[in-house]
Structure formats: structure tokens, C-alpha cells
Protein backbone atom coordinates (compact mmCIF):
# COMPACT_ATOMS: atom_id res chain seq x y z
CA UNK A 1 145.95 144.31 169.12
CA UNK A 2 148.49 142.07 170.21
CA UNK A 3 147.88 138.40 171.76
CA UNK A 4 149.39 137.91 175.07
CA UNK A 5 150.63 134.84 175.32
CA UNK A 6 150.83 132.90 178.53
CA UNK A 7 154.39 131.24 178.05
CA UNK A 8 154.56 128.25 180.54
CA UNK A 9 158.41 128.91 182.44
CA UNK A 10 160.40 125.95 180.80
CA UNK A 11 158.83 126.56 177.22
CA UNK A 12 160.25 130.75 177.43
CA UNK A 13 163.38 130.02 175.86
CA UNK A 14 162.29 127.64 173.05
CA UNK A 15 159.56 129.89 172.83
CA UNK A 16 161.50 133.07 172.05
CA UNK A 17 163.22 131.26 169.48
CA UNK A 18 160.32 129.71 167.46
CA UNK A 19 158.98 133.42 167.44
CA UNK A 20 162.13 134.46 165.44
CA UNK A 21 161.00 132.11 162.85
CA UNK A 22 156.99 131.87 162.73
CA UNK A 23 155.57 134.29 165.63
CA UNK A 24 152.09 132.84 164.66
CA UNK A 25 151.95 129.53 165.06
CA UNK A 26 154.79 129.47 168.27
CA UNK A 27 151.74 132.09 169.86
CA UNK A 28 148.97 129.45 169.09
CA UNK A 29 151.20 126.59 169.71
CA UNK A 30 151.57 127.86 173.52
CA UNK A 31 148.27 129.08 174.06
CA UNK A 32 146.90 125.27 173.43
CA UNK A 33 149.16 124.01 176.39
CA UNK A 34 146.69 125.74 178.48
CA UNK A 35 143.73 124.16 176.54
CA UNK A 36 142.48 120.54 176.95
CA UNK A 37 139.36 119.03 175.08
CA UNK A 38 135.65 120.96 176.29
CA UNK A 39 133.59 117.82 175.86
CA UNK A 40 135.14 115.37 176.50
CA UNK A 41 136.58 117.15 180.03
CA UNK A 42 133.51 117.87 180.83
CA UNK A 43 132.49 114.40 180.42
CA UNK A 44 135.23 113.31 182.57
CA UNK A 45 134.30 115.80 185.41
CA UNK A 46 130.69 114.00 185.34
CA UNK A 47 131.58 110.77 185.31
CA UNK A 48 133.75 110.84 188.10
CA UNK A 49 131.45 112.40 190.11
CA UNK A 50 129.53 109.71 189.78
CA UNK A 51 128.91 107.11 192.47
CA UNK A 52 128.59 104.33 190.51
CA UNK A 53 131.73 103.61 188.30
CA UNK A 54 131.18 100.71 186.60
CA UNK A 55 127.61 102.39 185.47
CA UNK A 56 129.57 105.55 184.36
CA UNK A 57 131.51 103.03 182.21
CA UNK A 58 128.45 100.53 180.99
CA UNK A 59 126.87 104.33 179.50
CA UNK A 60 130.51 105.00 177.60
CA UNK A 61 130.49 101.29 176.20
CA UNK A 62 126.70 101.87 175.41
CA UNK A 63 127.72 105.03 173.59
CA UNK A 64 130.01 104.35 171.40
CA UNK A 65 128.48 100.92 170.04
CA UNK A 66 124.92 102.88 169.40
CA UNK A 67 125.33 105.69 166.99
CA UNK A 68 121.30 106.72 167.58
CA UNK A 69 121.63 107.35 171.28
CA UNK A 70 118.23 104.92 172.20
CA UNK A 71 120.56 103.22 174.56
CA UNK A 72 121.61 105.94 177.07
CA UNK A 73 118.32 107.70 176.95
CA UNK A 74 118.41 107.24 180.76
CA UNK A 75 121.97 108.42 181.09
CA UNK A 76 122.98 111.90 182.61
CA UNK A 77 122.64 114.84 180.53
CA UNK A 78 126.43 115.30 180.54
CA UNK A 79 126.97 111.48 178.50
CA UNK A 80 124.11 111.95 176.24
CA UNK A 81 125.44 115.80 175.58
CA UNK A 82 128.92 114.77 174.76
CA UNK A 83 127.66 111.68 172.53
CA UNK A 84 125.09 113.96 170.50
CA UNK A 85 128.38 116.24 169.64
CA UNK A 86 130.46 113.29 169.11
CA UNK A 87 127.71 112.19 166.10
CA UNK A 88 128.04 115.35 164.17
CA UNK A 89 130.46 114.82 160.95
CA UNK A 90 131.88 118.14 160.25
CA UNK A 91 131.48 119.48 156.46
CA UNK A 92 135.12 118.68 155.49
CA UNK A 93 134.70 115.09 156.11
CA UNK A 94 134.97 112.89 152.83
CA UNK A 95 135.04 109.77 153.73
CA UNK A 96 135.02 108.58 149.99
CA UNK A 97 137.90 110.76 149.21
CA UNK A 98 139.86 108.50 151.83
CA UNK A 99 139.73 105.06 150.01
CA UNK A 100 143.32 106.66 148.22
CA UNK A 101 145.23 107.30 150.82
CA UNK A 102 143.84 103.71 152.51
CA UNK A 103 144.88 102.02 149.54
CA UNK A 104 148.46 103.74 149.98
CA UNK A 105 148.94 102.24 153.55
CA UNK A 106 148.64 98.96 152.70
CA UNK A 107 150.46 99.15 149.32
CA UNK A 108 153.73 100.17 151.92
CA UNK A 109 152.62 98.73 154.79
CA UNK A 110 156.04 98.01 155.67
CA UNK A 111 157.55 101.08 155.35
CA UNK A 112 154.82 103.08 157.22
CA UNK A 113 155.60 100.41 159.92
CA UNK A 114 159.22 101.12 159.92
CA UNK A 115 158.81 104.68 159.65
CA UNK A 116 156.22 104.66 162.91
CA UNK A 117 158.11 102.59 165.26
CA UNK A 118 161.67 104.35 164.42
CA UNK A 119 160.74 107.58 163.26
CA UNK A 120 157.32 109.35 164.21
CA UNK A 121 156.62 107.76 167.43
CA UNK A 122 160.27 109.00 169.19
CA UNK A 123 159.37 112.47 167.37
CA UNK A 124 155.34 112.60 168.37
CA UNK A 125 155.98 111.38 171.95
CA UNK A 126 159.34 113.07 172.99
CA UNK A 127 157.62 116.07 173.75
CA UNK A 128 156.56 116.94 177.22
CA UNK A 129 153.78 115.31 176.96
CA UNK A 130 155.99 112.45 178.08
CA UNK A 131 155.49 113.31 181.56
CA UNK A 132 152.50 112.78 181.97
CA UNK A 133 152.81 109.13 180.73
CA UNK A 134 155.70 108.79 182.93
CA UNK A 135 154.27 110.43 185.98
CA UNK A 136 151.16 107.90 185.53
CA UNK A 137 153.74 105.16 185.12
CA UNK A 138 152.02 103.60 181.87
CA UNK A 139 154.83 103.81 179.31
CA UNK A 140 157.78 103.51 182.13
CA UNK A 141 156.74 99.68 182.99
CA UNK A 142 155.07 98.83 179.42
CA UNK A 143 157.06 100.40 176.09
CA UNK A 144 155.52 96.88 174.37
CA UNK A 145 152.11 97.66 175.20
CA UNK A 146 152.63 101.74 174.17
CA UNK A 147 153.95 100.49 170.77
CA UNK A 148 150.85 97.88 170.48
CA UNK A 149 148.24 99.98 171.11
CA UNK A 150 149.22 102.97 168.67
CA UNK A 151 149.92 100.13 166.08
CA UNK A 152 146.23 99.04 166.11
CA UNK A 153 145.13 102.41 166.38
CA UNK A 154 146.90 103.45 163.14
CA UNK A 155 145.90 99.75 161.61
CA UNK A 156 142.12 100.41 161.97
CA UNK A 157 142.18 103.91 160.64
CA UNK A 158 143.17 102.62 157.47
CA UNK A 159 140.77 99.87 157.28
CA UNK A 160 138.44 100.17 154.64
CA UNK A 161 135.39 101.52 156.57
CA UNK A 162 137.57 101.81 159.75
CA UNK A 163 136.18 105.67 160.04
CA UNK A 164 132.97 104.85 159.74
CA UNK A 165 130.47 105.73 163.21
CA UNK A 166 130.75 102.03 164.03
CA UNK A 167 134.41 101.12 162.17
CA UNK A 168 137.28 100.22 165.20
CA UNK A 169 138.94 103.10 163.86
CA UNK A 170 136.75 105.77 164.67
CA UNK A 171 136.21 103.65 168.17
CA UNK A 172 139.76 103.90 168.66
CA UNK A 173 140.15 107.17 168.16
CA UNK A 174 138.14 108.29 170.34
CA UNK A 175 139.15 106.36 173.17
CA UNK A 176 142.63 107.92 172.92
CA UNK A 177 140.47 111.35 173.49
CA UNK A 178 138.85 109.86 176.82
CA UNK A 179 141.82 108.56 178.10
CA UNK A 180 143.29 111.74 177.75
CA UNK A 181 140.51 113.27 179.03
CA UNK A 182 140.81 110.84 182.59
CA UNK A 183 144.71 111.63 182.16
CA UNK A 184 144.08 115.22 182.71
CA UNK A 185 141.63 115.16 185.49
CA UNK A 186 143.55 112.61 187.85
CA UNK A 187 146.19 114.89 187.15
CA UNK A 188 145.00 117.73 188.52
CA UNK A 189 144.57 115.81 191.91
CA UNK A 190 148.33 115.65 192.58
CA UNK A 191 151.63 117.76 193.13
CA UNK A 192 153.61 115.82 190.46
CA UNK A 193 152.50 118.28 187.87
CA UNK A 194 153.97 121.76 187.49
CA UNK A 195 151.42 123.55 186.22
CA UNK A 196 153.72 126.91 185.66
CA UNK A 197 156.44 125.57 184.11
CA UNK A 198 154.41 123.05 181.50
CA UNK A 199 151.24 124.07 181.13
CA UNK A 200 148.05 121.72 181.15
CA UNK A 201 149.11 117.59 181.12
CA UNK A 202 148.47 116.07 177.80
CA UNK A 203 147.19 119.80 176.24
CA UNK A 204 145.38 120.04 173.05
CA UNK A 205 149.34 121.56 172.28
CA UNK A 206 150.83 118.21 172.64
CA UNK A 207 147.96 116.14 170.64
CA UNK A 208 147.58 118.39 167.95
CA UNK A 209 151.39 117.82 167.52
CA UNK A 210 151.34 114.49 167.88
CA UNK A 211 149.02 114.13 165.11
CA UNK A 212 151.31 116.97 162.51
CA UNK A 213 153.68 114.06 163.23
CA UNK A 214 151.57 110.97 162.52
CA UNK A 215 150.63 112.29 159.93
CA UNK A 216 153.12 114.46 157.89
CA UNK A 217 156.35 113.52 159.44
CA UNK A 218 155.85 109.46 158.50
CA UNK A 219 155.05 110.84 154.81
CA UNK A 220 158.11 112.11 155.04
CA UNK A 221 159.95 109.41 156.51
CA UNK A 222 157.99 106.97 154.08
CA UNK A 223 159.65 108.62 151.28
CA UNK A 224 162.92 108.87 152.82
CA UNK A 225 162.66 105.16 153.09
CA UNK A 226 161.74 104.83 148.99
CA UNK A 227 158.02 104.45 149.53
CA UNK A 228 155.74 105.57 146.20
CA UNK A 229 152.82 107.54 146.10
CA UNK A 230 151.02 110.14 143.97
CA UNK A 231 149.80 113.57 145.23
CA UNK A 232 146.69 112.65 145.55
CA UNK A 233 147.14 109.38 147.66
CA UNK A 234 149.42 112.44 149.97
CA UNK A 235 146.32 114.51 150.14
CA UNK A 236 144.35 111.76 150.97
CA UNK A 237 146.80 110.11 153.61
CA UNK A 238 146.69 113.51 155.39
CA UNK A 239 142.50 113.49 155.23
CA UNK A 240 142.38 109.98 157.04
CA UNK A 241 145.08 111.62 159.58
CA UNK A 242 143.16 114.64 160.23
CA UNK A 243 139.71 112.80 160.81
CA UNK A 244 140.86 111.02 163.07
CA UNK A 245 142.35 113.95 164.95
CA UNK A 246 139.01 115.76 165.29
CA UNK A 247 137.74 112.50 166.84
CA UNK A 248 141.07 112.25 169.64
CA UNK A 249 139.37 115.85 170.55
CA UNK A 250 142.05 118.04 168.49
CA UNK A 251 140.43 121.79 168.05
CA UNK A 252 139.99 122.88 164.88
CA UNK A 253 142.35 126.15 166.65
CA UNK A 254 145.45 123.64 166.18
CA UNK A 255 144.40 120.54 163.87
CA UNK A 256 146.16 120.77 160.49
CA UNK A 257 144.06 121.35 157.61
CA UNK A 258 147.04 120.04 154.92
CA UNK A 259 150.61 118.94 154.95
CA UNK A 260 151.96 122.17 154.60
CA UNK A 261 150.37 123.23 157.49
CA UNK A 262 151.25 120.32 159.68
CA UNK A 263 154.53 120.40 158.73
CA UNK A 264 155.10 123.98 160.10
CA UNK A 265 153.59 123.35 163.74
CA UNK A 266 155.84 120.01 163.81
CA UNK A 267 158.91 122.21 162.97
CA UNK A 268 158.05 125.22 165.45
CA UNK A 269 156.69 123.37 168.17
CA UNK A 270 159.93 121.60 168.32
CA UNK A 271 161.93 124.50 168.52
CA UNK A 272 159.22 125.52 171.43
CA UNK A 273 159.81 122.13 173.13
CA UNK A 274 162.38 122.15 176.12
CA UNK A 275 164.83 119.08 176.29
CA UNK A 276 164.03 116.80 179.44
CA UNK A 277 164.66 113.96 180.96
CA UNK A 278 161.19 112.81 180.63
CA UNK A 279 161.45 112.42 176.77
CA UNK A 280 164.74 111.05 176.60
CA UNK A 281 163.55 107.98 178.65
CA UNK A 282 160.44 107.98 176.47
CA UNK A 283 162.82 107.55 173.34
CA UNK A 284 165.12 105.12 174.92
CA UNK A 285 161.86 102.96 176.04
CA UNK A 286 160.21 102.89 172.64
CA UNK A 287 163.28 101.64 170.54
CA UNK A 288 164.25 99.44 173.10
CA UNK A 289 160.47 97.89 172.95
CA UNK A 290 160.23 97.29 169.44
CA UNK A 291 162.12 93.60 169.59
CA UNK A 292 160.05 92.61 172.14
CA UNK A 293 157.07 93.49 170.05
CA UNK A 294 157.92 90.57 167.85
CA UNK A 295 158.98 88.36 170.45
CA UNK A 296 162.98 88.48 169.93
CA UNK A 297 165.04 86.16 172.03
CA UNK A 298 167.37 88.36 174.01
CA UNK A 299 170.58 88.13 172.23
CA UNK A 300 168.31 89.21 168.88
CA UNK A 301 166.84 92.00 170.99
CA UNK A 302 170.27 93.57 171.68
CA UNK A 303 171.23 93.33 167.73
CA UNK A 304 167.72 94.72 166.76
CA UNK A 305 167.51 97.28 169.40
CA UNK A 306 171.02 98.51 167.69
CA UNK A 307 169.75 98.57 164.29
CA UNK A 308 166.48 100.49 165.29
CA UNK A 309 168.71 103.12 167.28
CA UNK A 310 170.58 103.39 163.73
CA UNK A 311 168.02 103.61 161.25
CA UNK A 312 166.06 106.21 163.61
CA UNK A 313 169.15 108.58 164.08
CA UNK A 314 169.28 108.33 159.65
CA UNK A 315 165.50 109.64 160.33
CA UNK A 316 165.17 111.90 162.98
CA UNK A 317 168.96 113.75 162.02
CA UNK A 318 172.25 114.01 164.49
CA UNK A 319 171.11 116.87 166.18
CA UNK A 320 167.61 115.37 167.62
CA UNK A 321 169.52 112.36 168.06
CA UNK A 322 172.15 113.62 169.88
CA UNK A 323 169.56 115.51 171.85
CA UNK A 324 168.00 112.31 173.24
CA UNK A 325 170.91 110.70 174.40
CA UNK A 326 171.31 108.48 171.51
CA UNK A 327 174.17 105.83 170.62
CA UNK A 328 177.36 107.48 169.03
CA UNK A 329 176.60 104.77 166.11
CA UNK A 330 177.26 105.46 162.57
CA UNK A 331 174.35 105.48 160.29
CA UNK A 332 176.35 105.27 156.96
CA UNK A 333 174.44 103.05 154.31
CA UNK A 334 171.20 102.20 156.32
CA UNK A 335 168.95 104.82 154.05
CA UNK A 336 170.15 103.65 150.82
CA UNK A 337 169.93 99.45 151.82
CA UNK A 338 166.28 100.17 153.20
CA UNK A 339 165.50 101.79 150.25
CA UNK A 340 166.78 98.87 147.71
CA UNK A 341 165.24 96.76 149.71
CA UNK A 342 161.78 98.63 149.20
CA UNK A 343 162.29 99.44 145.44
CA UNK A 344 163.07 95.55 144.73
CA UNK A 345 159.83 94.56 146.99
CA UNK A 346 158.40 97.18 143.76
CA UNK A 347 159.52 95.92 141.06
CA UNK A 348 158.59 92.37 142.21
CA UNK A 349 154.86 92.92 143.05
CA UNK A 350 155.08 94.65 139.87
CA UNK A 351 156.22 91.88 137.88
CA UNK A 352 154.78 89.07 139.69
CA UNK A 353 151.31 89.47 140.60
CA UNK A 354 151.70 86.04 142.83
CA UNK A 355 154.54 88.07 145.03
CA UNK A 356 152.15 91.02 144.79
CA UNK A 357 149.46 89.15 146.53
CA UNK A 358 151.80 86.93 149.14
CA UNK A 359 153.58 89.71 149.90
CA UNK A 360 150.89 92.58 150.60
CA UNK A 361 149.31 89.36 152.79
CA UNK A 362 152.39 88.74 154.71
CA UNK A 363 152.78 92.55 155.46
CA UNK A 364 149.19 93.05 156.52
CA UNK A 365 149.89 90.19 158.80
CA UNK A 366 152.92 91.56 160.40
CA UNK A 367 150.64 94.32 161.13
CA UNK A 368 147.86 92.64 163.08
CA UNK A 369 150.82 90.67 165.20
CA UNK A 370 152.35 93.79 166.65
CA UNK A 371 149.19 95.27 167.42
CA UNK A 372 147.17 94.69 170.73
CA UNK A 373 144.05 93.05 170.53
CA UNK A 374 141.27 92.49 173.07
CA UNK A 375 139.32 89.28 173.24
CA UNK A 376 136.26 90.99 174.07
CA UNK A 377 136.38 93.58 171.48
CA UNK A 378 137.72 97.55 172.20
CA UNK A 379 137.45 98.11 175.76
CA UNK A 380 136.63 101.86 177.09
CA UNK A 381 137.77 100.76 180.96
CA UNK A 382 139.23 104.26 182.26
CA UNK A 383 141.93 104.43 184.84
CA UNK A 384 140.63 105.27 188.36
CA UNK A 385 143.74 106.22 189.86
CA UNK A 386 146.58 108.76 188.65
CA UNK A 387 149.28 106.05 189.54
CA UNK A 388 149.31 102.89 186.91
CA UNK A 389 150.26 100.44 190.34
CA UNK A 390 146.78 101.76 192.06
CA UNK A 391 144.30 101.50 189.42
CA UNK A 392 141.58 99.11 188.84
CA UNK A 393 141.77 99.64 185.16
């Protein structure tokens, strides 16, 4: 019998033309817009019913650091329920059969760096999931602190032992999945959403793409840009990916299982996507961000901001460019020089094991600096307010 599919009014044409190509996954692709994340809305609902706010938040910070639950035995049923799920490891979880794909990170640090900030981060945030970050106003007024944050997200994931219950990358991870949890119910207390024409704000849709891109799109990119690696560092690059997925509260219904996979809801949930404003600002904010990152002077930033615009266009393709309002700039030669430049950094670690070892240090450290850091370790503060301007947090 045949699914019907609740096609939110601006997705219908993209929609019609994705099911020309791969009827499946367009169907499943629109059905998660009107899906968000069970436990961890649930959660949300409780806590905010909650009189006590900075309680609600001393049982999440409680949570997370205490994988046994002893210290929110006195918590409402609704924390200690979504923790006790949170705990279980599902069967495909290898955490061993990770350390290759870790190891492949930092080996191109650079490159996966490169790749992130001009490739994969325009492509996994220029959906519409960029209105919700823009209706909330926390990308509009901070692009720096956007690109930070994923940064040391990605970082910790690839830390040896960063996916462990207690590693900063699981941590992490999760706290992207209760932020979009608060996302989604402030939300729903305000006009500024169109619910018929987009569906549910920041959908298990939207994540579960953002994560096909993370993930398979910057392999791609990394190899565009002359990065090495061996099938099985691939396969294991995609395993770190897709852990982490499950823990930003990405169904099974949607989360890849293997590149292949990935790849294909990347491709037709693009066509799905409709063009808007929304992401083209997004774009625009995220290259224009990445000199202040490192702390350009302003007549740097201009030259940088140029060159990122360029080298993103060689990744993303004319078309997509074109579609976000890029620069008419020509990209002629960038590939090709960025990938000398990564084959000689190669062949010198290769030949020098002195270069090897100041080089893989002072990559590592570029890294850490463009990554946001809290002094008081990860903090799991949760906007109060829909607006950015209004809330405590």
C-alpha cells in the first residue's frame, strides 16, 4: 500500500523532482521534517515545566558527568528516563573499530579543516534548517562562534576515547541533541515558524542530513583536496560519524548506515530542498566568519574571505554556488595548488620523520585555536527564550 506523504508547501516542487530520481528516500526524507527527537523532546517538555530552572539544569549537568545515574536518583522520572536510554550502546557500536578512521583525521587534519569550513558546513547548514538559527538570531549576530563550536565538536569526536560515556565527544554530541531539542520547543511558542510550508524546526530531516554531509560529503571533499586514505580508514571515518549521530538524537529511520547510503539522502534531499533567503545568508555568514576565526586584521579578512568564497565554489560546483548568491570569481587552479600543496606536506612527513612530527603538532594546534573552549569545562546552559537578545543563556 502506498505511503502518503505529508509534503510541507515549499518542499512540493523539489519534492516532485527528487521522486523522479529515488521515490524512496525523497518519501522518508519528507516524512522526518515532521519528526523531531522522542526523548530528548520529551525531556524538554519536562524540564520546562519545571519551576525551578537552574535545578532542571544542575540534573542535565549531573547526568551527563555520571554514567551510573546515583546522582539524579532524586530527579523527575522524565530526566532519569531519558538518561537510562541515553546509556544504552546500540549493537553496531565498535568503538575499537574507530581508532582507523581517528588516526585518519589527524593524519589530514588540515584538509578535513579546509574541507569543513569551505565545503560541508555551507552544504550541511544551507538547508532550511537555517531558519530556525536565523529566526533565534544565534548564527545572524555570531558566524565566529557557529564555526567554533562545530570545530570542537568535530575535534573531540576524533579524540582517541572522545566517544567514550565520559569522552567530550560523546558530551558534545549530545548537547547539540538538547539544544535542538530547546530549539524546537521555544519554537513552537511563536508565529515566526510556518509550520505548513516547512515542516517541524530543526526536524530529524534536517539533522540526519546534516550528518550524510559531515560525514560523506567532507570524504569527498578531502579527496578532492588530495587527502590519502585506505578503505578501511573510509569505513571507519563514516562509523565515528554515524555514532555520533545516534547520540545528536538522529533515528535509526534516517541515520546512514554507510557512505553509499549517506551519499544518496545528501544528493536527494538537496534536490527536495527549496532555495531561500534564509540559507543564502547562512552561506554568506559562514565564509565571511572564517578570517575572523583566526583573528585576521581586516584588510587580510577581505583577501581571505575571497579565497574561501573561491576554493568553496571549486567544492560545492557552479550551480550550488550560483544558487547561493556567490561571487562571479573564477576558480581556475585553486584544486590543483591545494592539492600540491597537500601531496608535498606527504611526501615530507614521509621522508622526514622530524616534519612528520612538527607538522602533525602544528596542525593539531591549529585545530584547538579555532575551536571554542569553556573555562569551566562543556556547559549544558539551555536557552530560555526563542529570541538570542532575551535569553539568559
Amino acid at each position: 500500500m502506498k505511503t502518503t506523504v505529508q509534503v510541507p508547501s515549499d518542499y512540493a516542487p523539489g519534492y516532485e523532482q527528487a521522486c523522479a530520481v529515488n521515490p524512496e528516500v525523497a518519501a522518508n526524507y519528507i516524512n522526518h521534517m515532521h519528526i523531531g527527537d522522542v526523548g530528548a523532546d520529551a525531556l524538554m517538555d519536562g524540564l520546562n515545566e519545571m519551576s525551578d530552572w537552574t535545578e532542571a539544569l544542575e540534573y542535565i549537568q549531573k547526568g551527563m558527568d555520571d554514567p551510573t545515574g546515583e546522582s539524579i536518583k532524586g530527579a523527575p522520572a522524565f530526566i532519569r528516563e531519558f538518561f537510562e536510554d541515553l546509556n544504552q550502546v546500540p549493537d553496531w557500536v565498535d568503538l575499537p573499530s574507530m581508532a582507523d578512521g581517528i588516526r585518519m583525521f589527524h593524519r589530514n587534519s588540515k584538509t578535513v579543516l579546509a574541507s569543513m569550513v569551505a565545503g560541508v558546513l555551507i552544504e550541511g547548514f544551507c538547508t532550511n534548517i537555517a531558519k530556525s538559527f536565523f529566526i533565534t538570531g544565534r548564527v545572524r549576530d555570531n558566524g565566529v562562534r557557529r564555526l567554533q563550536n562545530n570545530n570542537r565538536h568535530m575535534v573531540e569526536i576524533f579524540i582517541p576515547g572522545g566517544l567514550e560515556r565520559l569522552g567530550d565527544g560523546w558530551k558534545l554530541s549530545v548537547r547539540v541533541r538538547l539544544m535542538h531539542a530547546q530549539a524546537r520547543y521555544l519554537l513552537k511558542t511563536v508565529d515566526d515558524w510556518d509550520h505548513a510550508a516547512w515542516g517541524l524546526p530543526l526536524s530529524s530531516a534536517h539533522v540526519g542530513f546534516a550528518i550524510s554531509a559531515f560525514s560523506a560529503r567532507l570524504i569527498h571533499h578531502m579527496n578532492t583536496l588530495g587527502a590519502r586514505f585506505t578503505e578501511e580508514e573510509r569505513r571507519s571515518f563514516m562509523k565515528v560519524w554515524r555514532y555520533s549521530g545516534h547520540l545528536m538524537g538522529v533515528p535509526d529511520t534516517i541515520l546512514f548506515q554507510e557512505e553509499t547510503d549517506a551519499l544518496e539522502l545528501f544528493h536527494i534531499a538537496r534536490m527536495c530542498e527549496p532555495p531561500s533567503m534564509e540559507s543564502r545568508a547562512m552561506a554568506h555568514s559562514l565564509v565571511n566568519s572564517a578570517p575572523l576565526l583566526i583573528g585576521m586584521a581586516d584588510q587580510d579578512r577581505k583577501k581571505l574571505s575571497k579565497y574561501v568564497f573561491r576554493v568553496s565554489r571549486a567544492l560545492i560546483g557552479d550551480e550550488y554556488a550560483d544558487s547561493l548568491n556567490y561571487p562571479q570569481w573564477r576558480t581556475t587552479g585553486v584544486i590543483p595548488w591545494l592539492r600540491t600543496q597537500n601531496r608535498y606536506q606527504q611526501v615530507m612527513r614521509f621522508l622526514s620523520e622530524r616534519f612528520n612530527r612538527a607538522t602533525s603538532f602544528a596542525t593539531f594546534s591549529g585545530l584547538l585555536e579555532v575551536s571554542a573552549y569553556e573555562v569551566d569545562g562543556i556547559s549544558y546552559k539551555l536557552p530560555n527564550r526563542v529570541y538570542a537578545e532575551e535569553s539568559k543563556y
